[in-house]
Protein backbone atom coordinates (compact mmCIF):
# COMPACT_ATOMS: atom_id res chain seq x y z
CA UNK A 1 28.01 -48.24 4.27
CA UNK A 2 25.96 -45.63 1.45
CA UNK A 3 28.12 -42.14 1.42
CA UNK A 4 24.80 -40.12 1.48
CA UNK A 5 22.08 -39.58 3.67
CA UNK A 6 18.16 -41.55 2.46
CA UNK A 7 15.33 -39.68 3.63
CA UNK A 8 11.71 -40.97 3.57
CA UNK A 9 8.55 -39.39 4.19
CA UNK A 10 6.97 -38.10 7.09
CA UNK A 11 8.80 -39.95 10.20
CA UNK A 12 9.84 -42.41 8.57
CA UNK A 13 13.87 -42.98 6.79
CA UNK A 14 14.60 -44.38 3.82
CA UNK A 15 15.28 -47.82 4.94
CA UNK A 16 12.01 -47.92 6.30
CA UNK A 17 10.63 -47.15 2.11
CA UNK A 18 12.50 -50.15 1.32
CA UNK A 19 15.60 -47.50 0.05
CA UNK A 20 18.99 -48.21 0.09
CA UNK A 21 21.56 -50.63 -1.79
CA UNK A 22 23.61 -50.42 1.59
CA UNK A 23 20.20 -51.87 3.36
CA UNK A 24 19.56 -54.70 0.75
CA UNK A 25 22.81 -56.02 -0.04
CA UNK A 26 22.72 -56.10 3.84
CA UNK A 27 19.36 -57.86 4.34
CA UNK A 28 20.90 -60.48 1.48
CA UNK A 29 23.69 -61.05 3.39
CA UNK A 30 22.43 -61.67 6.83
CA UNK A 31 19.28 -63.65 5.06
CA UNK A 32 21.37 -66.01 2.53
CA UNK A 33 24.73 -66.05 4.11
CA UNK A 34 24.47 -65.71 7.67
CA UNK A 35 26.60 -62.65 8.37
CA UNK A 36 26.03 -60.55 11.23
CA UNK A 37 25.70 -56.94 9.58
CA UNK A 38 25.41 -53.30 10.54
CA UNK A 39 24.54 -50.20 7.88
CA UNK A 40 25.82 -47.18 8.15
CA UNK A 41 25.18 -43.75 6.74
CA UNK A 42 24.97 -39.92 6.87
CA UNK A 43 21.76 -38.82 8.68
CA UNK A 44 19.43 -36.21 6.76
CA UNK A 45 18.51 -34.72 10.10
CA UNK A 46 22.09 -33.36 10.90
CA UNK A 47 24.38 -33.60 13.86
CA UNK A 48 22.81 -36.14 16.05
CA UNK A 49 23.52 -40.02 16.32
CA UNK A 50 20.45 -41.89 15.31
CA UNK A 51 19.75 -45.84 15.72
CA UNK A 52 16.71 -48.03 14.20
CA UNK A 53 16.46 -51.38 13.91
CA UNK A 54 14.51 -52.47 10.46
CA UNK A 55 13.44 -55.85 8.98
CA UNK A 56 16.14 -57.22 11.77
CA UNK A 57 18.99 -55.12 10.65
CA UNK A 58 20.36 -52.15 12.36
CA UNK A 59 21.11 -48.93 11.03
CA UNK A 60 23.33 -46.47 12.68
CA UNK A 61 23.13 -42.70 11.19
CA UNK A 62 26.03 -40.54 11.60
CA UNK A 63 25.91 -36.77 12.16
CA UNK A 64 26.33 -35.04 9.25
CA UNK A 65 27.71 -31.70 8.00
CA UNK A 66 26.09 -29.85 4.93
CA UNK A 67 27.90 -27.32 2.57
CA UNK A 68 25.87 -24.65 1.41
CA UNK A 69 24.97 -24.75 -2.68
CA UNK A 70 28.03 -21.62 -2.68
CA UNK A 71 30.84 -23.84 -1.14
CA UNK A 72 29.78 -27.96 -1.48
CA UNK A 73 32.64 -30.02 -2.24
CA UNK A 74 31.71 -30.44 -6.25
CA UNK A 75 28.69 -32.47 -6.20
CA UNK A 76 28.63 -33.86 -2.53
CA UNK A 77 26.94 -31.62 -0.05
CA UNK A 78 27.01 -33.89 2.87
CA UNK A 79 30.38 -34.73 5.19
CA UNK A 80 30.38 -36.77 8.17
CA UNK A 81 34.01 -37.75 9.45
CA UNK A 82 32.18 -39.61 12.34
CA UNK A 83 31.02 -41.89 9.73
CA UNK A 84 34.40 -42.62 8.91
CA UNK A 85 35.80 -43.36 12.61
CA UNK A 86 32.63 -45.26 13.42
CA UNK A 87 33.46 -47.97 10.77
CA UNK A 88 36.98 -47.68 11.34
CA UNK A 89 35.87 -48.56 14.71
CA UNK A 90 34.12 -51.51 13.75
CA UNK A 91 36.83 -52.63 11.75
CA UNK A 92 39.35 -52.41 13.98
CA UNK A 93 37.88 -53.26 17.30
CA UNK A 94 35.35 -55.66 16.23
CA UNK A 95 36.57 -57.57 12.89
CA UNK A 96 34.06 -56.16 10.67
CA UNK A 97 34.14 -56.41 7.15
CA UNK A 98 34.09 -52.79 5.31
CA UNK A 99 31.42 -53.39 2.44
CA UNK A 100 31.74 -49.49 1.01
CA UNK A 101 29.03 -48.38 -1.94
CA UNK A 102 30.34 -46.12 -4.54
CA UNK A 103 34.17 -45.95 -4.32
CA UNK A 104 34.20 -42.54 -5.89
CA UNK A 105 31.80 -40.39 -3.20
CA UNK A 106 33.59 -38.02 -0.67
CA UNK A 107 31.95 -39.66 2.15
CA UNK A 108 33.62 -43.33 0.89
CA UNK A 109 36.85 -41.59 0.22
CA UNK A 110 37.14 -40.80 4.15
CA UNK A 111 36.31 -44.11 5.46
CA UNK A 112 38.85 -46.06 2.81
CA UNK A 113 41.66 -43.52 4.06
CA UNK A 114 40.85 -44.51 7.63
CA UNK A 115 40.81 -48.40 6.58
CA UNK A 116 43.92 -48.25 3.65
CA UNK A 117 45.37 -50.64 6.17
CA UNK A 118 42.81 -52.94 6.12
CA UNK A 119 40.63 -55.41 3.90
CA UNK A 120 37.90 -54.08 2.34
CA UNK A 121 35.03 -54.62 -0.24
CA UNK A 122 34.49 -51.81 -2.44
CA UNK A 123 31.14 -51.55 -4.49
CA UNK A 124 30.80 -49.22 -7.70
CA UNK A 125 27.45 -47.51 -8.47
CA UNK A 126 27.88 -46.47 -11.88
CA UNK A 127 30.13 -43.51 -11.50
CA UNK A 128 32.84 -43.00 -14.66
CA UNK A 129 36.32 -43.52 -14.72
CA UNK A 130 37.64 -39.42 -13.76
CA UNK A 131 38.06 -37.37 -17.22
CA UNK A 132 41.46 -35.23 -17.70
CA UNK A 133 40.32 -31.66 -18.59
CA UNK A 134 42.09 -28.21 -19.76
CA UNK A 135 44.11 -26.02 -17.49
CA UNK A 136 41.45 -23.31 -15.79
CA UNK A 137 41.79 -23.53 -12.41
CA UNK A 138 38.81 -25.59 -11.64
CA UNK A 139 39.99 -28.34 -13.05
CA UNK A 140 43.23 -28.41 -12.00
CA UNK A 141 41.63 -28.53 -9.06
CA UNK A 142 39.23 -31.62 -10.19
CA UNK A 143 42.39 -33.29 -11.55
CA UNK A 144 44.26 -32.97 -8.08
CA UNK A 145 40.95 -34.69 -6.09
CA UNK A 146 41.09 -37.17 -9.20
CA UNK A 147 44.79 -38.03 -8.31
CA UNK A 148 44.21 -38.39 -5.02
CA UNK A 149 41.34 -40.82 -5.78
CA UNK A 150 43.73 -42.68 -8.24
CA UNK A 151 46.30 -43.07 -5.77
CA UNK A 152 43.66 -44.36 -2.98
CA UNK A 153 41.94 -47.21 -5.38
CA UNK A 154 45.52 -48.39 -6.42
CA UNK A 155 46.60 -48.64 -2.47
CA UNK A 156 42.92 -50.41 -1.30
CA UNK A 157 43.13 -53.92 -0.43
CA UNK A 158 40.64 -56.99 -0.91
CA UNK A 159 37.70 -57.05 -3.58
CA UNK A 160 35.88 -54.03 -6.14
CA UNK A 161 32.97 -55.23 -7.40
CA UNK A 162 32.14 -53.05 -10.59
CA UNK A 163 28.82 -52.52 -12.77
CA UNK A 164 30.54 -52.91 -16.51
CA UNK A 165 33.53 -54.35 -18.72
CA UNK A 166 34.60 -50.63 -19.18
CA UNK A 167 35.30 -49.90 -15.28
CA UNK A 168 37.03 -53.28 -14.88
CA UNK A 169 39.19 -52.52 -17.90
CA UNK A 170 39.98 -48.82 -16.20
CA UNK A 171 40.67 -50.32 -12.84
CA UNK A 172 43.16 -53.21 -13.93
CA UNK A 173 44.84 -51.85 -16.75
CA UNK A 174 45.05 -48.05 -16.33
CA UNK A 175 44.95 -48.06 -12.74
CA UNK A 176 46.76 -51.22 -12.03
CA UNK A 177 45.33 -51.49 -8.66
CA UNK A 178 46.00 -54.10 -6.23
CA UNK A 179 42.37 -55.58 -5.42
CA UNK A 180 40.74 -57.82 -7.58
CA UNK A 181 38.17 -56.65 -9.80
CA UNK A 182 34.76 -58.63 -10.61
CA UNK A 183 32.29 -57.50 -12.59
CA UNK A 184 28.80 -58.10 -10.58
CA UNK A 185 25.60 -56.20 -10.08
CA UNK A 186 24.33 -56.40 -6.84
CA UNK A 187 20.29 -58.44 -6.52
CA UNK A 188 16.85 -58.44 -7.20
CA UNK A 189 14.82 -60.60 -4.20
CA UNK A 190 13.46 -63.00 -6.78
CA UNK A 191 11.37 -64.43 -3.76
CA UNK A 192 9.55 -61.11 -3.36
CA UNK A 193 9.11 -60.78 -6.74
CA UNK A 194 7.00 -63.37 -8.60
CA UNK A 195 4.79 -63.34 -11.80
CA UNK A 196 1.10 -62.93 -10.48
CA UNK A 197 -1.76 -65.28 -12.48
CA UNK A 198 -3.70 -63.74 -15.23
CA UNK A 199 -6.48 -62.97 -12.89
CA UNK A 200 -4.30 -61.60 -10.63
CA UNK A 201 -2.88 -59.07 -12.62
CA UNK A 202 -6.46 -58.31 -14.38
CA UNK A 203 -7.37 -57.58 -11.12
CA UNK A 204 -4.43 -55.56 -10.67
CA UNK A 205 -4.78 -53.66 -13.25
CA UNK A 206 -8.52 -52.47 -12.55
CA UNK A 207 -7.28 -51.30 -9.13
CA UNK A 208 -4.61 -49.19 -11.25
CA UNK A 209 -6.62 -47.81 -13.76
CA UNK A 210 -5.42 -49.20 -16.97
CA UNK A 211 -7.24 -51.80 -19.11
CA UNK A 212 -7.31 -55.35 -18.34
CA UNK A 213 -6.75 -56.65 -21.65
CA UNK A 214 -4.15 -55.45 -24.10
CA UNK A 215 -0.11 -54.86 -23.71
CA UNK A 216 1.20 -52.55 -20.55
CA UNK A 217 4.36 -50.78 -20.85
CA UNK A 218 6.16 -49.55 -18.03
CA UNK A 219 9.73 -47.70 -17.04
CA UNK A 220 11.23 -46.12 -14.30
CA UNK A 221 12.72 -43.13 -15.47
CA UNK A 222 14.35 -41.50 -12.95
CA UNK A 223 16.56 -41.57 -9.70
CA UNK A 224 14.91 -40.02 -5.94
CA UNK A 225 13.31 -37.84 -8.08
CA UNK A 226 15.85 -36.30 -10.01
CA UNK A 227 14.89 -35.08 -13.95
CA UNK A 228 18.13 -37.24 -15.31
CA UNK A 229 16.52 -36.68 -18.71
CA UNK A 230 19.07 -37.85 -21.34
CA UNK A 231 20.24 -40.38 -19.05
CA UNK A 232 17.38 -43.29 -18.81
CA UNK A 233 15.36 -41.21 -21.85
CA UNK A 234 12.92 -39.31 -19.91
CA UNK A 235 12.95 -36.77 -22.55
CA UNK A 236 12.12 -39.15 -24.97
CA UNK A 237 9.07 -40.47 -23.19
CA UNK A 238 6.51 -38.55 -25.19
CA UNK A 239 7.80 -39.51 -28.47
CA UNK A 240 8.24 -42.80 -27.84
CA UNK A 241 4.30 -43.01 -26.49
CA UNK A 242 2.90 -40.75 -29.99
CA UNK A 243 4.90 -43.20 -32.08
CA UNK A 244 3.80 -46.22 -30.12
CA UNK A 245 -0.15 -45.14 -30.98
CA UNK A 246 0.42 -44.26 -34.41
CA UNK A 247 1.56 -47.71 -34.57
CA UNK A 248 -0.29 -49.79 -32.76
CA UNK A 249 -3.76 -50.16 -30.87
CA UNK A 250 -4.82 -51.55 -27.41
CA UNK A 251 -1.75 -50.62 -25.47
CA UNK A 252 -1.22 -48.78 -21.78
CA UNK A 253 1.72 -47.39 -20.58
CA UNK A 254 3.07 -46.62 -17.09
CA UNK A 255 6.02 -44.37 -16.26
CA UNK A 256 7.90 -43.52 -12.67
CA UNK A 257 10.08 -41.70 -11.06
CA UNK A 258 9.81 -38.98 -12.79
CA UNK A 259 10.04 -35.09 -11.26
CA UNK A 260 6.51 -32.28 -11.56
CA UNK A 261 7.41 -31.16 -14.96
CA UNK A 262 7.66 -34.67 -16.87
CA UNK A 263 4.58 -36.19 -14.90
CA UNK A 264 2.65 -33.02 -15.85
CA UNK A 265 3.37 -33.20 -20.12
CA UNK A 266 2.93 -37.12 -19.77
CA UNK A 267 -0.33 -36.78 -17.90
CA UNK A 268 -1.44 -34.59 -20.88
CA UNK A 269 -0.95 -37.18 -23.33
CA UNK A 270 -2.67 -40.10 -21.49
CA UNK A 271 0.21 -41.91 -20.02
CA UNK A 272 -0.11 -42.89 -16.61
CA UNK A 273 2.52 -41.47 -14.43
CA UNK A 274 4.09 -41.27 -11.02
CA UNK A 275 6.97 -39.02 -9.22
CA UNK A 276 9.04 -41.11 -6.68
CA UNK A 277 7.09 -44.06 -4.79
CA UNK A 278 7.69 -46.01 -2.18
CA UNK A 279 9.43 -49.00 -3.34
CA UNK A 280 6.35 -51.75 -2.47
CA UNK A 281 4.15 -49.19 -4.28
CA UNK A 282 6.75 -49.55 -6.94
CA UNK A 283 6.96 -52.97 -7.03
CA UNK A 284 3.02 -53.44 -7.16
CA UNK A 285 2.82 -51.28 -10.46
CA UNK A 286 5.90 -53.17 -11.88
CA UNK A 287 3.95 -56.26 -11.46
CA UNK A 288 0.73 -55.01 -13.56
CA UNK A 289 3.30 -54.94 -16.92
CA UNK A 290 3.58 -57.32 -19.74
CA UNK A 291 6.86 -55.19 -20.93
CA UNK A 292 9.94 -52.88 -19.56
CA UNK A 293 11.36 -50.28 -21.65
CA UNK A 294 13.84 -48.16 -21.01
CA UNK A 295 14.88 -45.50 -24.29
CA UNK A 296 18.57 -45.01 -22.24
CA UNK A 297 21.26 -42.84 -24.14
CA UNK A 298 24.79 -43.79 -23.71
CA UNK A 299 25.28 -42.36 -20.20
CA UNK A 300 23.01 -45.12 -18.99
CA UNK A 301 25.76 -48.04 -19.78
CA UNK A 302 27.77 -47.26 -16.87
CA UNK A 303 24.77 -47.85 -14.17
CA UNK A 304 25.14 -51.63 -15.51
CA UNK A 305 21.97 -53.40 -16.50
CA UNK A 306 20.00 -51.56 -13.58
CA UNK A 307 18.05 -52.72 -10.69
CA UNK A 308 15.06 -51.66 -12.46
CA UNK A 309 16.05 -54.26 -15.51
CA UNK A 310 16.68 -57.33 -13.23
CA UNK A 311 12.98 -56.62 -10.96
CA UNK A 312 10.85 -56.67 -13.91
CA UNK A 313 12.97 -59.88 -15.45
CA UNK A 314 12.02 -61.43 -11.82
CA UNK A 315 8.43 -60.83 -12.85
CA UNK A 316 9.03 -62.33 -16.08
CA UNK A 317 8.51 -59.14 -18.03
CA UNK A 318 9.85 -59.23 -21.33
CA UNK A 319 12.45 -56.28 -21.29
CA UNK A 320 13.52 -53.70 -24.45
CA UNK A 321 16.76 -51.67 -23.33
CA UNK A 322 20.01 -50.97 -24.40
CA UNK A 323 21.51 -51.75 -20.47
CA UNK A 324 21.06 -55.60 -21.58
CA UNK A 325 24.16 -55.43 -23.54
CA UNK A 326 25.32 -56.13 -19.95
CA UNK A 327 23.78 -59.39 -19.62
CA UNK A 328 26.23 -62.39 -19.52
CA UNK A 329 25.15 -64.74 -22.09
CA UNK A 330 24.90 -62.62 -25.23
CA UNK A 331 23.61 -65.76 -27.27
CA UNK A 332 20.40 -65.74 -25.02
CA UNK A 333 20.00 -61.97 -24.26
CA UNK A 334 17.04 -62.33 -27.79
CA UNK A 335 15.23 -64.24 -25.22
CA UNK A 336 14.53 -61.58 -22.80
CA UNK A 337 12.99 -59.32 -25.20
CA UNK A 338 15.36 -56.71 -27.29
CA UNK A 339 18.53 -55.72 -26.71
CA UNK A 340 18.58 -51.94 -28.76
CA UNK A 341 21.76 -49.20 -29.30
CA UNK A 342 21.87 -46.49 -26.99
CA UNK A 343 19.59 -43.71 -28.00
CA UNK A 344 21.74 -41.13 -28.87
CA UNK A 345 20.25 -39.58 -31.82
CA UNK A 346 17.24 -40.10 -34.21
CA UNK A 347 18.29 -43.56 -36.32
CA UNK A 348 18.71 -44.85 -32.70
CA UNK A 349 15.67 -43.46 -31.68
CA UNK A 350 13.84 -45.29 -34.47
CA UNK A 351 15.23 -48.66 -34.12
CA UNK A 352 14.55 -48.43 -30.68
CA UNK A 353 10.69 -48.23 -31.31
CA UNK A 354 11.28 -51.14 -34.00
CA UNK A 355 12.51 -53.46 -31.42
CA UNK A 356 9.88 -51.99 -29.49
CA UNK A 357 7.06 -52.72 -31.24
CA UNK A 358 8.48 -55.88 -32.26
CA UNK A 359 8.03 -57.22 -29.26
CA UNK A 360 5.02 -56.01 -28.63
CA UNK A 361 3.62 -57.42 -31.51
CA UNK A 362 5.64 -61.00 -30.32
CA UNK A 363 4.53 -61.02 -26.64
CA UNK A 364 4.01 -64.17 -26.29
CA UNK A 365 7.11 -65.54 -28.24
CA UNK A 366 9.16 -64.78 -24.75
CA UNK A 367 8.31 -67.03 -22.25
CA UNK A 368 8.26 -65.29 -18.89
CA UNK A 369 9.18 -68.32 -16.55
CA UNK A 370 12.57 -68.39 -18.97
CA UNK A 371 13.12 -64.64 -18.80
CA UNK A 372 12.91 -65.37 -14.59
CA UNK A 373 14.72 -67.78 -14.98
CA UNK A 374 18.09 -66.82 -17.18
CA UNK A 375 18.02 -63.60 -14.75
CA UNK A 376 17.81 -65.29 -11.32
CA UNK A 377 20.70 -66.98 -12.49
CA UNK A 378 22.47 -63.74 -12.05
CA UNK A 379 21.09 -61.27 -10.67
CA UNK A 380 19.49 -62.58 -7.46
CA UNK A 381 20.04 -62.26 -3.79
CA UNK A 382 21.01 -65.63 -3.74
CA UNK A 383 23.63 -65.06 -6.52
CA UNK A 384 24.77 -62.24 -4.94
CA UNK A 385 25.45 -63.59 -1.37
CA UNK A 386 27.65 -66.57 -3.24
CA UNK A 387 29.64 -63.79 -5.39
CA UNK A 388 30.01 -61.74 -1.86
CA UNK A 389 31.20 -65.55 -0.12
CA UNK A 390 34.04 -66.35 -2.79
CA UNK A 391 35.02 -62.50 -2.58
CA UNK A 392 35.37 -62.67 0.98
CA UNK A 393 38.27 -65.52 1.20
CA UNK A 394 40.37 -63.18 -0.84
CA UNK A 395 39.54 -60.86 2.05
């Protein structure tokens, strides 16, 4: 189950767009492991029930309550305690398995209260471990929801899966809670996602608009359209792309997910850009790149290595980012491309572009069928599903 609703455009919902962790880790379990699943979320249209059946995996919407901007529960503005009894339901009367994304979200917080009883596998997102603040009367109320949180993880039962080291570390040794914690990412569909021939991507890349020879970078900067900014570097974008050609010649670069204002000042300084797509019209730009970049400040580590990471190492593209410091092996992590610090400041900011133009200048010193490879090992589908199988005898 996903704690918040997942619109898409026109008629159709997000699932439809390809959206969703809930819907993919779903589709990977029901494709590589067998299981018969259901997903469940808010709906976006309000207070009705709504079914759909997509890519052989049904979704069941729950009506859904919205606070007003004035009076929404900190940063969640959507509550649906029918979401809550429906799985309950499911668990209860029909032996399903509870697989709940982002532990922290008021929407997850009511269905593990409903299911404390029960088994359950808990998925993190990349939200932080709660901060203790001064004694205003906001947060004293934040630190009474953050209790209450504390005291929910510690009681759950079964498996939390967890994006980064930190979290883990949190969880088991501050918390002390009674699950056991792993430290895995969810997938990439490595089958969906395979390097295209040379002519292919020339091709490709004439359909796109950029040139057929030369080095294309790529990123995807931003979440359902949100301007995150200092998060995955958005703000950095234009320096990073004026440094890049006072550098070096005969390079392209393609940028995503970004909200009006970004796409507008990047459009201005010849980088091809793109608000929000729909993920196959994602996924065919991502495959048009020889490199993914991503100038992430600190904030970024907790997201884990990030989906967009582990689809352009299924392509084989040679990847510079700080998020890599997640990547198992950290004797082999030189062979993806360039792991780089956080960008935090200026001096990070420059050896960023160093490691940046260093593999540019070194493309074809990383072999892309090794860079697929090394990250199918963990990050795919297939990977996942086996993680999911071993977690599911401790449930």
């Amino acid at each position: 189950m996903l704690h918040h609703s997942l619109a898409g455009r026109g008629s159709k919902i997000g699932e439809e767009e390809g959206w969703g962790w809930h819907f993919r880790s779903a589709k990977a379990l029901r494709e590589h492991a067998n299981h018969r699943v259901v997903c469940v979320r808010p709906n976006e249209r309000g207070a009705d029930w709504f079914y759909r059946t997509v890519e052989d995996v049904p979704l069941v919407l729950t009506p859904t309550s919205r606070f007003s901007p004035s009076v929404k529960f900190w940063k969640y503005s959507e509550f649906s305690p029918q979401m809550a009894s429906y799985v309950y339901r499911l668990t209860s009367k029909h032996d399903y398995i509870p697989y709940i994304h982002e532990y922290r979200a008021l929407n997850s917080q009511l269905v593990m209260r409903k299911l404390i009883e029960y088994q359950m596998v808990l998925q993190h997102h990349g939200s932080r471990p709660p901060i203790e603040s001064s004694s205003s009367p906001l947060p004293l109320l934040k630190s009474w929801s953050n209790l209450r949180k504390k005291k929910l993880l510690r009681r759950a039962k079964g498996v939390i899966f967890v994006l980064n080291k930190a979290e883990k570390s949190y969880l088991e040794d501050v918390l002390g809670v009674e699950a056991m914690v792993k430290v895995r990412t969810m997938g990439a569909d490595f089958e969906e996602l395979k390097p295209m021939s040379e002519e292919g991507k020339r091709r490709l890349r004439r359909e796109i608009g950029v040139p057929e020879e030369g080095v294309v970078l790529g990123t995807y900067a931003g979440v359902f359209g949100d301007e995150l900014g200092a998060v995955k570097g958005a703000h950095l974008l234009a320096r990073v792309w004026k440094e890049l050609l006072r550098r070096l010649r005969g390079i392209s670069m393609i940028v995503t997910g970004l909200g009006a204002s970004w796409v507008k000042e990047l459009r201005t300084l010849g980088v091809k850009t793109y608000g929000l797509l729909p993920y196959e019209e994602y996924l065919r730009l991502l495959k048009a790149w020889d490199i993914y970049f991503l100038p992430a400040t600190s904030g970024a580590y907790f997201g884990g290595v990030g989906v967009a990471v582990m689809e352009a190492m299924a392509l084989g593209n040679r990847v510079v980012s700080p998020t890599l410091i997640h990547f198992p092996e950290r004797d082999k992590v030189h062979r993806l491309g360039a792991l780089t610090p956080f960008v935090n400041n200026e001096n990070e900011l420059m050896t960023f572009l160093d490691n940046l133009v260093y593999v540019i200048e070194n493309l074809e010193a990383f072999s892309p069928s090794e860079i697929r490879s090394l990250a199918r090992k963990y990050y795919s589908w297939e990977s996942f599903a086996e993680a999911f199988e071993e977690a599911l005898k401790r449930v």
